[in-house]
Protein backbone atom coordinates (compact mmCIF):
# COMPACT_ATOMS: atom_id res chain seq x y z
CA UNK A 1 -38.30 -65.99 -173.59
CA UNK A 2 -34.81 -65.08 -173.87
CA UNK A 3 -34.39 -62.10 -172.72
CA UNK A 4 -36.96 -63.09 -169.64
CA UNK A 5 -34.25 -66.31 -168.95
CA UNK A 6 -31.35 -63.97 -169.18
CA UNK A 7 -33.12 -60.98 -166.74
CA UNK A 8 -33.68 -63.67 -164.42
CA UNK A 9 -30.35 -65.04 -164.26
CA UNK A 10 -28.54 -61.59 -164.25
CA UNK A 11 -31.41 -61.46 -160.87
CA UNK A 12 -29.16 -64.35 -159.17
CA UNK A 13 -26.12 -62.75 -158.45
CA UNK A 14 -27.87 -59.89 -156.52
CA UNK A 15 -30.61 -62.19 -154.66
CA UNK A 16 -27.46 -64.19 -153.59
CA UNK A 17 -25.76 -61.45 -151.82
CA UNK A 18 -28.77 -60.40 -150.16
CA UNK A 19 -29.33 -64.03 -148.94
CA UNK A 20 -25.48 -64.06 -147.75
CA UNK A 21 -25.96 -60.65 -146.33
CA UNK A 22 -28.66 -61.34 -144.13
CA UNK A 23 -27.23 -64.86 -142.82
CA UNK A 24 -24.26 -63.16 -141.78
CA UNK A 25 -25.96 -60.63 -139.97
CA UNK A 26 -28.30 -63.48 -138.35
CA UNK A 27 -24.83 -65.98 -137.51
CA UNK A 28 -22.96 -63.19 -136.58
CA UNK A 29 -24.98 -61.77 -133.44
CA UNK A 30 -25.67 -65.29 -132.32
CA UNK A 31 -23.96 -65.81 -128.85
CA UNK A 32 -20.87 -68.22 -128.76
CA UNK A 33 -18.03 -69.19 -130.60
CA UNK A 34 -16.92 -71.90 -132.76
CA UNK A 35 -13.56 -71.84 -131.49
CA UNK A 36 -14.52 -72.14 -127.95
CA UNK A 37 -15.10 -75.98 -126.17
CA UNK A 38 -17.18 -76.33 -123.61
CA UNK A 39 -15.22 -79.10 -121.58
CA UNK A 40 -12.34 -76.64 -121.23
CA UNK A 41 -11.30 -73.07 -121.36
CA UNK A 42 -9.30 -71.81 -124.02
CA UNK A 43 -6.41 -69.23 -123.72
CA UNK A 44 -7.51 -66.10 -125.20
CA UNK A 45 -4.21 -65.75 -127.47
CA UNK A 46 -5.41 -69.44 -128.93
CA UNK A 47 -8.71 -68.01 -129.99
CA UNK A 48 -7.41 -64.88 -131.34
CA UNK A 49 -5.07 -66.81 -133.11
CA UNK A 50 -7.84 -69.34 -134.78
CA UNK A 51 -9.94 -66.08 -135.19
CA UNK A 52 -7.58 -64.54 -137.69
CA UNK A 53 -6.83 -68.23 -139.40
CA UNK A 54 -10.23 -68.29 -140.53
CA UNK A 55 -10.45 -64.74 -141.24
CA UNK A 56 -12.90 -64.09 -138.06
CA UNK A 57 -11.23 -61.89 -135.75
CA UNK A 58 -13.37 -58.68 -137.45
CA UNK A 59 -16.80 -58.89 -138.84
CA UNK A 60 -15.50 -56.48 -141.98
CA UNK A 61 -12.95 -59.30 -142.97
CA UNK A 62 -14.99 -61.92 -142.96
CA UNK A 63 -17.37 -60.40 -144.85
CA UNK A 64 -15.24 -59.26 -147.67
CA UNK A 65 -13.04 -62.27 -147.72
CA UNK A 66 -15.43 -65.05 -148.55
CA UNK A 67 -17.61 -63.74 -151.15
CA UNK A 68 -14.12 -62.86 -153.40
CA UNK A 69 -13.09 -66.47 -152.68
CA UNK A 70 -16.66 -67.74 -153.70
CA UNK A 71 -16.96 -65.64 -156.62
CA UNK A 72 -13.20 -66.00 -157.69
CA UNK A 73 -12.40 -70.14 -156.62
CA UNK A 74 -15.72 -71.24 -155.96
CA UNK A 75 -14.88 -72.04 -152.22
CA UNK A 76 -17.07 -71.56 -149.39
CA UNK A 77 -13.56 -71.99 -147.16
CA UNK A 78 -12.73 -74.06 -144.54
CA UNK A 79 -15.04 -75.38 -141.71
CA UNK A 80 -14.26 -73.73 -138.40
CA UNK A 81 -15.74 -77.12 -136.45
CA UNK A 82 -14.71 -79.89 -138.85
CA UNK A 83 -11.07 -79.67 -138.46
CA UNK A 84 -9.41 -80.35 -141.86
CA UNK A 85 -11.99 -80.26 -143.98
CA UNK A 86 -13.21 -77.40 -146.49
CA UNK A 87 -17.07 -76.53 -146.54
CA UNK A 88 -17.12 -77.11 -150.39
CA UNK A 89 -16.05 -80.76 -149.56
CA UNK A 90 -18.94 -81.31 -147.11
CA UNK A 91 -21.40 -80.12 -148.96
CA UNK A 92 -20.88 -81.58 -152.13
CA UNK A 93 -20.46 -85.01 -150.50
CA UNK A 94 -24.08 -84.81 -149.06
CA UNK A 95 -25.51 -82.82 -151.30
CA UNK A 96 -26.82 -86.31 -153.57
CA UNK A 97 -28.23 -88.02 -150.74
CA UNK A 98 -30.29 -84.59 -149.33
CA UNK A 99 -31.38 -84.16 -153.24
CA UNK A 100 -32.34 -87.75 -153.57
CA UNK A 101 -34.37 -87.01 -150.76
CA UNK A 102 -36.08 -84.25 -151.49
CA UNK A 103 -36.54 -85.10 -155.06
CA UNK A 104 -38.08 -88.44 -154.30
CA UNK A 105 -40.25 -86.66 -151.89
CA UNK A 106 -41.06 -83.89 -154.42
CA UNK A 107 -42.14 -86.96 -156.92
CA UNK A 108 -44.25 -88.69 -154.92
CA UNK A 109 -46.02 -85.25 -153.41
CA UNK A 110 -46.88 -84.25 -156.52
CA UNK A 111 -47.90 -87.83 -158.52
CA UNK A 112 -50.22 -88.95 -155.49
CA UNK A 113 -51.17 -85.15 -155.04
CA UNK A 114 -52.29 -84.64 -158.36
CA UNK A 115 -54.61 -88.30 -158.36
CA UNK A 116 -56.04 -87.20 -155.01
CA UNK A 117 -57.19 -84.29 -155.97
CA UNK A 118 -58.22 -85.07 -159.47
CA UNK A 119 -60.22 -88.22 -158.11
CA UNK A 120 -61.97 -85.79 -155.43
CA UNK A 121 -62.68 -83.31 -157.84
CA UNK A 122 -64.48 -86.35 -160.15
CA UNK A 123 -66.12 -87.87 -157.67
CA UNK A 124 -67.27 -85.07 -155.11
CA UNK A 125 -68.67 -85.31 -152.02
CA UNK A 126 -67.85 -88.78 -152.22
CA UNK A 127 -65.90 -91.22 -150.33
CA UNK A 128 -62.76 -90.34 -152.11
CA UNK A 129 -63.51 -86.54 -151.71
CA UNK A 130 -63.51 -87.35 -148.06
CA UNK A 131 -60.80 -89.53 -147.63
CA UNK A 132 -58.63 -86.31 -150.26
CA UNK A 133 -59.25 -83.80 -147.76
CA UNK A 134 -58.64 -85.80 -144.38
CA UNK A 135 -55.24 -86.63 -146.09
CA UNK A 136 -55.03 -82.64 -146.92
CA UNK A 137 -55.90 -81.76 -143.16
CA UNK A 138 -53.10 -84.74 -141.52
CA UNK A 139 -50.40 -83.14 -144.00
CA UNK A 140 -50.72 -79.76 -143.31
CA UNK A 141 -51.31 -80.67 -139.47
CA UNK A 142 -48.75 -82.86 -138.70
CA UNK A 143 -45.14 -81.88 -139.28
CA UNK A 144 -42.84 -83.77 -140.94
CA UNK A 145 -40.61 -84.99 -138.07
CA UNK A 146 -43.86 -86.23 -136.09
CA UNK A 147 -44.80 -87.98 -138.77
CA UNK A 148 -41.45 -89.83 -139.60
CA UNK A 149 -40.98 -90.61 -135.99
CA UNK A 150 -44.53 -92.40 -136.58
CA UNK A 151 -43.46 -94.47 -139.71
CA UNK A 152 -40.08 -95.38 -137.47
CA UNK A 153 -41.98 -96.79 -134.94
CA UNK A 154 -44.54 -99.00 -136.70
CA UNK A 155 -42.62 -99.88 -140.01
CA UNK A 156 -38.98 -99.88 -138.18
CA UNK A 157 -39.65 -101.11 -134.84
CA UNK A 158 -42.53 -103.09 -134.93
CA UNK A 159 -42.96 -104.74 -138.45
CA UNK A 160 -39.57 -104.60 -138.95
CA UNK A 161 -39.82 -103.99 -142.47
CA UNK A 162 -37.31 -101.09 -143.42
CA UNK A 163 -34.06 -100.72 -142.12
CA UNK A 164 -33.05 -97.48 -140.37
CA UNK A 165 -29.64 -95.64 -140.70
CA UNK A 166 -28.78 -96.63 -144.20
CA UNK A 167 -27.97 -95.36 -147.62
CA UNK A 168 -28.19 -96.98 -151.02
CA UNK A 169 -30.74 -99.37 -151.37
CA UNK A 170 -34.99 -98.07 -152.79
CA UNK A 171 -36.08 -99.35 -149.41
CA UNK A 172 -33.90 -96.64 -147.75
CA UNK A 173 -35.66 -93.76 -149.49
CA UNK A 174 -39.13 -94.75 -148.98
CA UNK A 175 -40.17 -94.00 -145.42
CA UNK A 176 -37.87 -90.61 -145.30
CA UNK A 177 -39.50 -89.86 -148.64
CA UNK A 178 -42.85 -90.26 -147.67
CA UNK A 179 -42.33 -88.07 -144.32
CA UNK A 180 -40.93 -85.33 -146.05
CA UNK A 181 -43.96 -85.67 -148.96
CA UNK A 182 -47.10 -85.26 -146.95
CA UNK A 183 -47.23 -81.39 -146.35
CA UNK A 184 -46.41 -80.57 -150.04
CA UNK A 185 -49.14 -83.73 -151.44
CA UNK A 186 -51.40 -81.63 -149.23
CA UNK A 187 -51.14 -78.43 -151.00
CA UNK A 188 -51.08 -79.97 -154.11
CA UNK A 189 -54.19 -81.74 -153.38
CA UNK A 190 -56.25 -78.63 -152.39
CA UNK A 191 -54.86 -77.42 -155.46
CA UNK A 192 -55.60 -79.64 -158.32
CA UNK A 193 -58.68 -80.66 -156.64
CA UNK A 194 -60.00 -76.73 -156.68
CA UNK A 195 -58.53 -76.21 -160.41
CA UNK A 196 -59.84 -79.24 -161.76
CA UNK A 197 -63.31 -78.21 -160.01
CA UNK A 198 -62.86 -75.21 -162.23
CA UNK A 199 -62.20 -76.52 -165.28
CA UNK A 200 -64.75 -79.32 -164.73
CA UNK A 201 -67.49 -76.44 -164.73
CA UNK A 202 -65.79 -74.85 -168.11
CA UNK A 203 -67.71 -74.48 -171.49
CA UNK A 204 -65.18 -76.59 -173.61
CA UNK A 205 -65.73 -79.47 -171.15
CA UNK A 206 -69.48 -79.36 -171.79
CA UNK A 207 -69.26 -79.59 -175.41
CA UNK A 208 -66.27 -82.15 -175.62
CA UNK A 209 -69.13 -84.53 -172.82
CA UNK A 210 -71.99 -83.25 -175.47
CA UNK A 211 -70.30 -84.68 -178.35
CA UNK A 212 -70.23 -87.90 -176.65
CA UNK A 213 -66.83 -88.61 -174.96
CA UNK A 214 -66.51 -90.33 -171.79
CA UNK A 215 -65.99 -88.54 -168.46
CA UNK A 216 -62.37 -89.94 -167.96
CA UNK A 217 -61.49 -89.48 -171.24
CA UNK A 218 -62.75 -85.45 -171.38
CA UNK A 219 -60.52 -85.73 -168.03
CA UNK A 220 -57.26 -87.21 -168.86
CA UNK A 221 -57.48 -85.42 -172.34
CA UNK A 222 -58.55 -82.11 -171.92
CA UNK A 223 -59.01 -81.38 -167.96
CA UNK A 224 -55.36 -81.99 -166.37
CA UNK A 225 -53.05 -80.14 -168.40
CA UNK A 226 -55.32 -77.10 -167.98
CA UNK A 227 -55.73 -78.09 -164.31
CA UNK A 228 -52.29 -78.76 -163.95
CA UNK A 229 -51.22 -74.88 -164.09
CA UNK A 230 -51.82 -73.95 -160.15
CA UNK A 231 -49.70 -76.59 -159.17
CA UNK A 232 -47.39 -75.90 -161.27
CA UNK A 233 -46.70 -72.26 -159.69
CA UNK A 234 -46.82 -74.42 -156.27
CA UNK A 235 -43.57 -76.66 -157.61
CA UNK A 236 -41.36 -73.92 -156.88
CA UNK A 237 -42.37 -73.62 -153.04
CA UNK A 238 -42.74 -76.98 -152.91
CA UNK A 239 -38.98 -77.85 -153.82
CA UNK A 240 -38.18 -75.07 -150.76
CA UNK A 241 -40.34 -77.08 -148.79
CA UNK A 242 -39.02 -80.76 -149.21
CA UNK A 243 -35.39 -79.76 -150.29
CA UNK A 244 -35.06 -77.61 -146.66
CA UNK A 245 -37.43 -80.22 -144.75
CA UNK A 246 -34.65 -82.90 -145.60
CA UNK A 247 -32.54 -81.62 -142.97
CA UNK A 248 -34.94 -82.72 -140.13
CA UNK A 249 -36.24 -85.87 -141.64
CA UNK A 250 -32.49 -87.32 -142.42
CA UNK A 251 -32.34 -86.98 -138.42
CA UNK A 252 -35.12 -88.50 -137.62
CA UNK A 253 -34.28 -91.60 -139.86
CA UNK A 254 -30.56 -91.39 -138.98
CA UNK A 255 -29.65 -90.68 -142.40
CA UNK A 256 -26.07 -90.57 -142.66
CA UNK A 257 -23.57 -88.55 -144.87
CA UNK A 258 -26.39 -86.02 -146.00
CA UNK A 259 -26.40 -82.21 -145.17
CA UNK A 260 -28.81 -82.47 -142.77
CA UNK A 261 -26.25 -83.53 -140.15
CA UNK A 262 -23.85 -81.03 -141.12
CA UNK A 263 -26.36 -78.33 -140.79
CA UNK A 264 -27.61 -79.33 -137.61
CA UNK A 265 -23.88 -79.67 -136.33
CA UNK A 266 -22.94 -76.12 -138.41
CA UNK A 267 -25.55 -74.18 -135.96
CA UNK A 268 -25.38 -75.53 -133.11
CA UNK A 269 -21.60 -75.35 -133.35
CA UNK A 270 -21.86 -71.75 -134.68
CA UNK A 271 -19.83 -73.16 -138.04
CA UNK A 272 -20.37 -69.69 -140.00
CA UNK A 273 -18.47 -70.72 -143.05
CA UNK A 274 -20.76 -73.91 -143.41
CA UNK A 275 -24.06 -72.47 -142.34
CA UNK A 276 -22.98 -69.61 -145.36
CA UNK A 277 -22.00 -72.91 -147.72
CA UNK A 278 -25.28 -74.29 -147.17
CA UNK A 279 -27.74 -71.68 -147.20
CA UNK A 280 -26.08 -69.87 -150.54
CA UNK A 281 -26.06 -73.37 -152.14
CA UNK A 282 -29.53 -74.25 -151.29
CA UNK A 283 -30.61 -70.69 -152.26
CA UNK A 284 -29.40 -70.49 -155.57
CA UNK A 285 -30.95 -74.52 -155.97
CA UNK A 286 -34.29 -72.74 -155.52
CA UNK A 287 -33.69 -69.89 -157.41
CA UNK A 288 -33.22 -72.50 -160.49
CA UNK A 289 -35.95 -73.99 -159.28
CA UNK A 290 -37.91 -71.23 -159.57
CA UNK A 291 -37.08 -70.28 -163.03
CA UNK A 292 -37.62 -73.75 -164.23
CA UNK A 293 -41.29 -73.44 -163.36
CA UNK A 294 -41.25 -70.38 -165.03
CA UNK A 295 -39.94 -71.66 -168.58
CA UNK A 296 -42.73 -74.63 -167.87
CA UNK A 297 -45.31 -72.79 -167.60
CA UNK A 298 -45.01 -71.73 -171.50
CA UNK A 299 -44.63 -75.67 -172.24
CA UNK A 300 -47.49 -76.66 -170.57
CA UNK A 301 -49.88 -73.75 -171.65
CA UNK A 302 -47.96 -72.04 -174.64
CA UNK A 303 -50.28 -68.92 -174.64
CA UNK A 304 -48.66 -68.03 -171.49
CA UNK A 305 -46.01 -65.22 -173.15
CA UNK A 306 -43.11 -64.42 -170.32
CA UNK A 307 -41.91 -61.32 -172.44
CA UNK A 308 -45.96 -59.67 -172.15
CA UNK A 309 -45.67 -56.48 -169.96
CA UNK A 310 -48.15 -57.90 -166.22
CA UNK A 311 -47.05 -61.38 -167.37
């Protein structure tokens, strides 16, 4: 396990400069410039002048200077739209509220995804089989800002039973959360309800129902942790998909002071040193993500050996 944790990390540094690699490229060729207003024409000298203050009069500099100031200072530098303040700042000010977010969103995906599916793997071909995989086609189907816009307008506009715009209260989090849950509860849904279908049909399951336990007990007991494995390998995607998805649902509700303004406002403003903040910060968040599902796998099924050669 060890040495598996400590190939894996050593992985990080190298998978981050590939990320930051191939954002610059993609931010670099992208027409326009962050210096440049589009109410009135600046002199030439000006933006040659803010070029070089933020190291972006060559694409050479700017690629070598901000990686030694990450690596050395931990600072993503400056942010070329927000006058005055430093990307580090930004981000780490919304950063709680878009991980609130996503990790309520996470929880709820995968505590209602797992009951769905469990309950239409029990009871198959039955009403709640049904109603599992209608909910599994609307959240793949329907993206996430479609779906918040939906919850605005009945719970927000009509009922009037949320608020909109606001931080710091449960009732805040519970419509944005449950927007940005639906397309990972799907997956998780198909999942556990296939795997438990699986393990349902297994010999152990037989014999533990033979000896005279009770369906839910042979279930809870000896059905979801096996089960549970599939979407457990899912959690990792999952956490790209609601921790990224954030961004358009804090929008859609208004959500202020998370990242997902400043990352709208970072490319449409062409903001390279905070679209570069962002993505490396979120990338190496999944990348622990990642290897946190890996070390769980050996808690939840401990013959699962990392260090085996095909493991």
């Amino acid at each position: 396990m060890k040495k598996v944790l400590l190939y894996r990390l050593l992985q990080f540094p190298l998978v981050l400069a590939v990320i930051y690699l191939l954002t610059f490229l993609l931010i670099w060729v992208a027409p326009g410039s962050p210096f440049a207003s589009e109410s009135r024409a600046m002199n030439p000298e000006a933006l040659q002048q803010l070029a070089q203050r933020f190291n972006a009069d060559s694409s050479w500099r700017f690629l070598t200077y901000y990686p030694v100031r990450i690596v050395t200072e931990f600072d993503f530098g400056p942010s070329m739209v927000k006058r005055g303040f430093s990307v580090k700042e930004l981000i780490f000010s919304g950063l709680p509220i878009s991980m609130t977010l996503g990790l309520a969103a996470l929880g709820i995906a995968v505590v209602v995804g797992m009951l769905v599916g469990t309950l239409s793997a029990v009871k198959r071909d039955g009403i709640l089989d049904y109603a599992g995989m209608t909910l599994t086609l609307f959240g793949i189907s329907v993206p996430a800002f479609v779906t918040g816009a939906v919850l605005v307008l009945i719970f927000v506009a009509w009922l009037e039973w949320f608020p909109i715009g606001q931080w710091g209260s449960i009732k805040d989090i519970i419509l944005p959360a449950i927007a940005l849950s639906l397309a990972p509860m799907a997956y998780i849904v198909r999942l556990q309800r296939v795997s438990m279908l699986d393990v349902l049909g297994a010999d152990y399951v037989r014999t533990a129902r033979a000896k005279g336990l009770s369906k839910s007990r042979v279930v809870i007991k000896h059905c979801l942790r096996n089960a549970f494995l599939p979407v457990l390998s899912y959690l990792g995607p999952a956490a790209a998909t609601t921790l990224t998805g954030s961004f358009v649902v804090e929008q859609v509700f208004s959500i202020q002071g998370g990242l997902g303004r400043h990352f709208v406002e970072a490319v449409t403003g062409r903001d390279q040193t905070m679209v570069l903040g962002l993505v490396l910060v979120y990338s190496t968040i999944l990348l622990a993500m990642n290897l946190l599902v890996d070390v769980l796998y050996t808690v939840v099924d401990p013959r699962i050996d990392l260090e085996k050669k095909g493991a």
